[in-house]
Protein backbone atom coordinates (compact mmCIF):
# COMPACT_ATOMS: atom_id res chain seq x y z
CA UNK A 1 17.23 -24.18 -77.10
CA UNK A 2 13.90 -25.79 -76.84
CA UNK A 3 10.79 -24.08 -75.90
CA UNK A 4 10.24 -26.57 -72.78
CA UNK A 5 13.77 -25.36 -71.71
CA UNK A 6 12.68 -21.70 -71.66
CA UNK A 7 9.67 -22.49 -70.20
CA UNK A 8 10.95 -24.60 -67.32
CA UNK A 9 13.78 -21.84 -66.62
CA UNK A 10 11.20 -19.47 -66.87
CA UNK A 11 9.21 -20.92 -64.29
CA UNK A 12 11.66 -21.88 -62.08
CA UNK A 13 12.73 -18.05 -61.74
CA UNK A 14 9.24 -16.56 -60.96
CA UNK A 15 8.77 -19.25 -58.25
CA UNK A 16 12.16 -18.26 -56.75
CA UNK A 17 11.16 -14.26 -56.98
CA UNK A 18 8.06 -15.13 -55.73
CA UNK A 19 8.77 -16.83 -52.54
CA UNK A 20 11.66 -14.41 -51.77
CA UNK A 21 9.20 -11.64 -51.76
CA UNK A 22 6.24 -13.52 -50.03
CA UNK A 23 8.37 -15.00 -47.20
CA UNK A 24 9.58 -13.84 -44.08
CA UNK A 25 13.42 -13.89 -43.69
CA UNK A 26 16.36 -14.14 -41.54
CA UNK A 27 19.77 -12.96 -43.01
CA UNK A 28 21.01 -16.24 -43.92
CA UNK A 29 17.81 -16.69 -45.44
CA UNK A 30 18.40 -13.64 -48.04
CA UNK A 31 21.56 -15.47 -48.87
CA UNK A 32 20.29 -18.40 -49.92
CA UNK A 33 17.59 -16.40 -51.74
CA UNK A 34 20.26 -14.04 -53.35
CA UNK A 35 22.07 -17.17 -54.70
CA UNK A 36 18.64 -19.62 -56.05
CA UNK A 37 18.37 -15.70 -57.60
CA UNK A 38 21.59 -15.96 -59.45
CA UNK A 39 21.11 -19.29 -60.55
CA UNK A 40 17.16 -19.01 -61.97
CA UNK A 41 18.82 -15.43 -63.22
CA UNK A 42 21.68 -17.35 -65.24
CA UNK A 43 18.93 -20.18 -66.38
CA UNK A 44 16.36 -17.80 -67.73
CA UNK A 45 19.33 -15.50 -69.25
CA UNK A 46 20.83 -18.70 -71.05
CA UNK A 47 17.53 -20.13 -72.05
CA UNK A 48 16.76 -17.57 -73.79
CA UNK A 49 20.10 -15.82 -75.42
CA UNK A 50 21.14 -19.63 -76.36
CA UNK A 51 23.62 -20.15 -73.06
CA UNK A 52 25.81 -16.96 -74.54
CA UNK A 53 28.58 -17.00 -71.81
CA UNK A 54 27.73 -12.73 -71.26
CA UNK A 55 24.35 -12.91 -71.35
CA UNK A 56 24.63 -15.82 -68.29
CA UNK A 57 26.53 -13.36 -65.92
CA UNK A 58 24.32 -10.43 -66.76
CA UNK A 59 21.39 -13.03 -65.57
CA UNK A 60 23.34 -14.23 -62.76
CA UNK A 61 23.87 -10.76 -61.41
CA UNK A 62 20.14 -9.78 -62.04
CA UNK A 63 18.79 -12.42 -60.65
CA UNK A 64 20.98 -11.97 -57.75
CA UNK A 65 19.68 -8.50 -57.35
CA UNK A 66 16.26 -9.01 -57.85
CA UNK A 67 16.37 -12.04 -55.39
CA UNK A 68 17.93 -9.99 -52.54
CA UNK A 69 15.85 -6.58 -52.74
CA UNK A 70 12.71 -8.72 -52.12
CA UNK A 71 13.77 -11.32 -50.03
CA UNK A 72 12.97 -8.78 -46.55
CA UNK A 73 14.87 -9.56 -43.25
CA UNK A 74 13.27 -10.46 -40.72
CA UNK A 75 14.24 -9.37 -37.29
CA UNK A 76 13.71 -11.20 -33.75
CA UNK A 77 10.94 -9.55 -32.08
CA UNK A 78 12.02 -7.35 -28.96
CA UNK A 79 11.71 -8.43 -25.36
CA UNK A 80 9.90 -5.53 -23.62
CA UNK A 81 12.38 -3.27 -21.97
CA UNK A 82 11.84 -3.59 -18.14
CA UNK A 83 11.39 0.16 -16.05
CA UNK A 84 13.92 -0.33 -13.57
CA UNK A 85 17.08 -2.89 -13.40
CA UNK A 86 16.54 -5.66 -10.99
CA UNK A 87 18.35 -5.72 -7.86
CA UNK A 88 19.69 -8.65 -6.70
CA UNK A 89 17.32 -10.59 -4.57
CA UNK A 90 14.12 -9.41 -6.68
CA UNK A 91 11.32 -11.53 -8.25
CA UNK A 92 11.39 -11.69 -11.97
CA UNK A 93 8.43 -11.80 -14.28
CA UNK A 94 8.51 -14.21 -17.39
CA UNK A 95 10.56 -11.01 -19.70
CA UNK A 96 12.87 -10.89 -16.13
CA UNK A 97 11.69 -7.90 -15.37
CA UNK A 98 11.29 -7.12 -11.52
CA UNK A 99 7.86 -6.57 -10.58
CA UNK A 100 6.12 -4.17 -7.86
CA UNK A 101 3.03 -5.52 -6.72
CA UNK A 102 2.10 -3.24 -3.87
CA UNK A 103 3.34 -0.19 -6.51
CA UNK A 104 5.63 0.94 -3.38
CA UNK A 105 8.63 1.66 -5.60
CA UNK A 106 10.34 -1.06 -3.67
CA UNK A 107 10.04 -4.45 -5.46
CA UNK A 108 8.36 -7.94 -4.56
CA UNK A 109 11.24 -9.94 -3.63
CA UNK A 110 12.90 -7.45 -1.72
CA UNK A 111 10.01 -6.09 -0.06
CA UNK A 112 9.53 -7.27 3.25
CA UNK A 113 5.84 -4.91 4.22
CA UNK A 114 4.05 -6.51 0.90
CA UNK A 115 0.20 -4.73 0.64
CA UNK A 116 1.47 -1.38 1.82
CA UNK A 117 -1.27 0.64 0.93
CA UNK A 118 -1.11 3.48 -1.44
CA UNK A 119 -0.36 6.77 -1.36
CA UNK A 120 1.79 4.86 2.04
CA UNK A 121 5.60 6.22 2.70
CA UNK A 122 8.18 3.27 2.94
CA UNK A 123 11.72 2.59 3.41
CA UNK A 124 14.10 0.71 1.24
CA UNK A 125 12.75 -2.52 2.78
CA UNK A 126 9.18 -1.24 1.83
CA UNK A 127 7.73 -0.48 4.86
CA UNK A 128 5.66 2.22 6.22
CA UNK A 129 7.84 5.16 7.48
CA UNK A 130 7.66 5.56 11.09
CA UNK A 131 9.69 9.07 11.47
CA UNK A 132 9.30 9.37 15.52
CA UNK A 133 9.70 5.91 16.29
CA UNK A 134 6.62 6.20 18.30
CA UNK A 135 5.12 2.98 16.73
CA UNK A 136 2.56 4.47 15.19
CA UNK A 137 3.08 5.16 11.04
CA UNK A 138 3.96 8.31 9.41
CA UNK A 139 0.56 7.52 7.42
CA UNK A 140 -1.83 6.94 10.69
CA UNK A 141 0.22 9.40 12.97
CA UNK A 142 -1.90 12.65 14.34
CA UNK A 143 1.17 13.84 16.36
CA UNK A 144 4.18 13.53 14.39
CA UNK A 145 7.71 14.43 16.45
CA UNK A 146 6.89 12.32 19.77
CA UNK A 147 9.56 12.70 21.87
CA UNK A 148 11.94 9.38 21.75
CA UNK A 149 10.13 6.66 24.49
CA UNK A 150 7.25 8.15 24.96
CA UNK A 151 3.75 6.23 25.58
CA UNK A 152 1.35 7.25 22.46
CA UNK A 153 -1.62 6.18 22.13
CA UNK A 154 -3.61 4.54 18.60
CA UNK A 155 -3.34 7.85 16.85
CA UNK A 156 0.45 8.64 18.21
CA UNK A 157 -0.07 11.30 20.70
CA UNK A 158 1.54 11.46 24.02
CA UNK A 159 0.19 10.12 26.98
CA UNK A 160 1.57 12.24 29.65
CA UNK A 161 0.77 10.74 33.92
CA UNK A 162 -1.24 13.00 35.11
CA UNK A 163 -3.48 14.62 31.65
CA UNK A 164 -7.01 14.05 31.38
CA UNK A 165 -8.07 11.59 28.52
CA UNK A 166 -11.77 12.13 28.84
CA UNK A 167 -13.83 14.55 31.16
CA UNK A 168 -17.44 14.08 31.69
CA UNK A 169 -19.88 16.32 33.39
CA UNK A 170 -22.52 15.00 32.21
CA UNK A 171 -22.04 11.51 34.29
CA UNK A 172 -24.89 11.98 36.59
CA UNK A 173 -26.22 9.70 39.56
CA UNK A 174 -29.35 9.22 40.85
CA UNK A 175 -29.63 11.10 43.72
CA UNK A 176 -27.49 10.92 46.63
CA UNK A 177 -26.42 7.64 45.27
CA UNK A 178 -23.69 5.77 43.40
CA UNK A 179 -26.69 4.50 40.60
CA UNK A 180 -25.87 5.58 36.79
CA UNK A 181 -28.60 7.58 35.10
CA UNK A 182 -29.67 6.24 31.59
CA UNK A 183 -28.32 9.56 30.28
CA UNK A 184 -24.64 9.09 32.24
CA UNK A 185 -24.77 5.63 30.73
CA UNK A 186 -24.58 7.26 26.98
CA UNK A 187 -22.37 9.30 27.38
CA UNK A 188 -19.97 6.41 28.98
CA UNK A 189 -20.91 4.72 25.75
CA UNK A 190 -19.76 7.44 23.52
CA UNK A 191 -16.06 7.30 25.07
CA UNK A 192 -15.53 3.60 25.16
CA UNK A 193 -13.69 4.08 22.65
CA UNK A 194 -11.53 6.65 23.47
CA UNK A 195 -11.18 4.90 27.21
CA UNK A 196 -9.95 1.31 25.45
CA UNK A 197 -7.37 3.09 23.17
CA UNK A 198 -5.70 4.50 26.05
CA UNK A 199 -6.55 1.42 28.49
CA UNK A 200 -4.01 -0.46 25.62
CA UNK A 201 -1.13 1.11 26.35
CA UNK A 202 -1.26 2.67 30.53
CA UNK A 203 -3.44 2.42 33.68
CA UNK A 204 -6.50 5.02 33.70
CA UNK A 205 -7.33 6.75 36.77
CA UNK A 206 -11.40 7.02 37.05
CA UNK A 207 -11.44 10.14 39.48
CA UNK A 208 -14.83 11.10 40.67
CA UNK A 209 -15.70 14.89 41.69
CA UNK A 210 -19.15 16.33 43.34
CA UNK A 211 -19.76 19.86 44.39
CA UNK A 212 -19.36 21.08 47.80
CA UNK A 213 -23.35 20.36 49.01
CA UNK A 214 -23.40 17.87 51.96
CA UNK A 215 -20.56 17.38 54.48
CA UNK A 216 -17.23 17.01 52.86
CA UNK A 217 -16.05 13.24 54.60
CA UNK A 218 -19.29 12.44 52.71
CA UNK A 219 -18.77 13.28 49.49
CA UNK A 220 -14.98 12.19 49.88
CA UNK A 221 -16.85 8.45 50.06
CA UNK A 222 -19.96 9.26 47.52
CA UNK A 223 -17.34 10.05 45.06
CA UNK A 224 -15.32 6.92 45.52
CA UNK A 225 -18.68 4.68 45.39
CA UNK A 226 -19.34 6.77 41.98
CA UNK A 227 -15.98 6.40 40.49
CA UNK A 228 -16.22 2.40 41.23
CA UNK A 229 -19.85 2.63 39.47
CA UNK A 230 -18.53 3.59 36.58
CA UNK A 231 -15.71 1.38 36.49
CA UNK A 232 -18.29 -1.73 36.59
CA UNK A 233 -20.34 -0.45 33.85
CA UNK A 234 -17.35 0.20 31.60
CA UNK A 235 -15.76 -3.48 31.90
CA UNK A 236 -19.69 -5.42 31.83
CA UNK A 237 -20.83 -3.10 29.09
CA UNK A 238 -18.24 -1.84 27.27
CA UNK A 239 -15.58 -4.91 27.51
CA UNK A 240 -12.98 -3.11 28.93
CA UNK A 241 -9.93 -4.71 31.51
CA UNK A 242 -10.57 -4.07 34.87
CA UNK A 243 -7.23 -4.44 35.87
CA UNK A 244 -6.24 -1.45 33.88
CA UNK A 245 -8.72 1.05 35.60
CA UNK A 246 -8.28 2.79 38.78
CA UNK A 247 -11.20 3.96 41.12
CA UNK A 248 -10.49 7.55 43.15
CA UNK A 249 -12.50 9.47 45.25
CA UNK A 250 -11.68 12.98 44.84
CA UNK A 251 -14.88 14.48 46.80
CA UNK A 252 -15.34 18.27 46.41
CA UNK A 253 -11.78 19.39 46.61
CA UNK A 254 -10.94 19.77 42.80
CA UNK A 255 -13.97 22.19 41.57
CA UNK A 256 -13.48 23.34 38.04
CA UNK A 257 -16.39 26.20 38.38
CA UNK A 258 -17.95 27.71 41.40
CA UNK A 259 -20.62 26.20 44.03
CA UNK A 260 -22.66 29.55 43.91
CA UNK A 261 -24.77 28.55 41.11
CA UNK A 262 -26.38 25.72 39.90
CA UNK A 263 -24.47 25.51 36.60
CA UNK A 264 -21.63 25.62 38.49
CA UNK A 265 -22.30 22.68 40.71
CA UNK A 266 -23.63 21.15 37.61
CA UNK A 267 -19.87 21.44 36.12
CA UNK A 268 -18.41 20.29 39.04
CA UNK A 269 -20.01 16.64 39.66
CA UNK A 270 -17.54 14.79 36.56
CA UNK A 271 -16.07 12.03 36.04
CA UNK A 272 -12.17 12.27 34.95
CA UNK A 273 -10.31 9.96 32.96
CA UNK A 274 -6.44 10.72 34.01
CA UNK A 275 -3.55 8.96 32.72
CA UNK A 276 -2.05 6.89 35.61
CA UNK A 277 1.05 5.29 36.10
């Protein structure tokens, strides 16, 4: 056979080998490589015996072979596996994977509390856990176990008619009068705060107290005009409703030391904050 023959055949083998092994395949792709393998095998196998009938199938064959073991398979890459199978009703990201935003364990979607906050207890609608159905979280709550309709206050503690939210000895007035010192005045400040969290959620009895010194019809009405003093300064300097405050005058019948001695006495002119009804 001519040389140009052998040559061409020659050629057209290595540039069938040669873009088997240098390109990325799919199966069907290594077919067609295994069989343009066969064929350049049975070209280059008859150029070059002089088209002997055996030495064409033992080309075929090889080239077949040679074709196929370099012509790689290429597989479809692998959509990453999602964490958790999505429920019906969930948000799916592009791979359809449900997604958790809030990191909650319950998923966007399905979650009805979205931005709970971590480290947060929820329930299988993803919201914070309220165990004693006091209205205050499990997260937030300072008195966990609240007895079922009971009034709780910011930090879900009882608030029982009758307990004392705040109480103040240190609420003076000038003297014999209903007039706020500057120092009774900061320490009013310092339970605002206190006062309005209650204030929210019941009526706040303001019960004023003064020892036993002067006649006791008199400091029956002192304490009254004291009780109403601090009423005003609470609502014009501390914001609070003044509709949710009550003014008593409790004179010098409810002493909580003695009236022997001046730190007594001292003890006994307060100011009470008392749940009311």
């Amino acid at each position: 056979m001519k040389i140009s023959v052998k040559l061409t055949a020659a050629v057209l083998a290595l540039g069938v080998l040669s873009g088997c092994a240098t390109t990325d395949h799919t199966v069907s792709d290594r077919l067609v490589c295994a069989t343009a393998g066969a064929i350049a095998g049975g070209l280059v196998a008859g150029a070059m015996n002089e088209a002997e009938s055996d030495d064409v199938g033992i080309g075929i064959a090889a080239g077949a072979a040679v074709a196929t073991l370099l012509c790689p398979v290429s597989h479809a890459p692998e959509a990453p596996a999602c964490t958790m199978e999505a429920p019906e009703g969930a948000l799916l990201d592009a791979n359809g994977c449900a997604f958790d935003t809030d990191g909650d364990g319950v998923v966007d979607g399905i979650d009805q509390c979205p931005g709970t906050p971590a480290g947060v207890s929820v329930d299988a609608l993803g919201c914070p856990l309220d165990s004693d159905g006091d209205g205050v979280i499990d997260a937030n709550d300072e008195c966990p176990g609240t007895p079922a309709g009971a009034t709780v206050d910011s930090k879900g503690c009882e608030l029982v008619v009758g307990d004392t939210i705040v109480s103040l000895t240190s609420v003076n007035f000038e003297t014999n009068s209903a007039v706020l010192t500057a120092h009774a005045k900061g320490q009013l400040d310092n339970a605002i705060n206190a006062l309005a969290d209650a204030a929210n959620v019941v009526n706040v009895s303001v019960e004023g107290h003064t020892d036993s010194r002067g006649a006791a019809a008199y400091n029956q009405t002192l304490s009254l005009h004291r009780a109403e003093s601090v009423i005003h300064y609470l609502v014009n300097h501390g914001g609070l409703d003044a509709s949710k405050f009550i003014a008593v005058g409790m004179g010098e019948g409810s002493p909580v030391a003695t009236n022997d001695t001046a730190e007594g006495r001292a003890m006994n002119r307060r100011v009470d904050f008392v749940v009311s009804q």
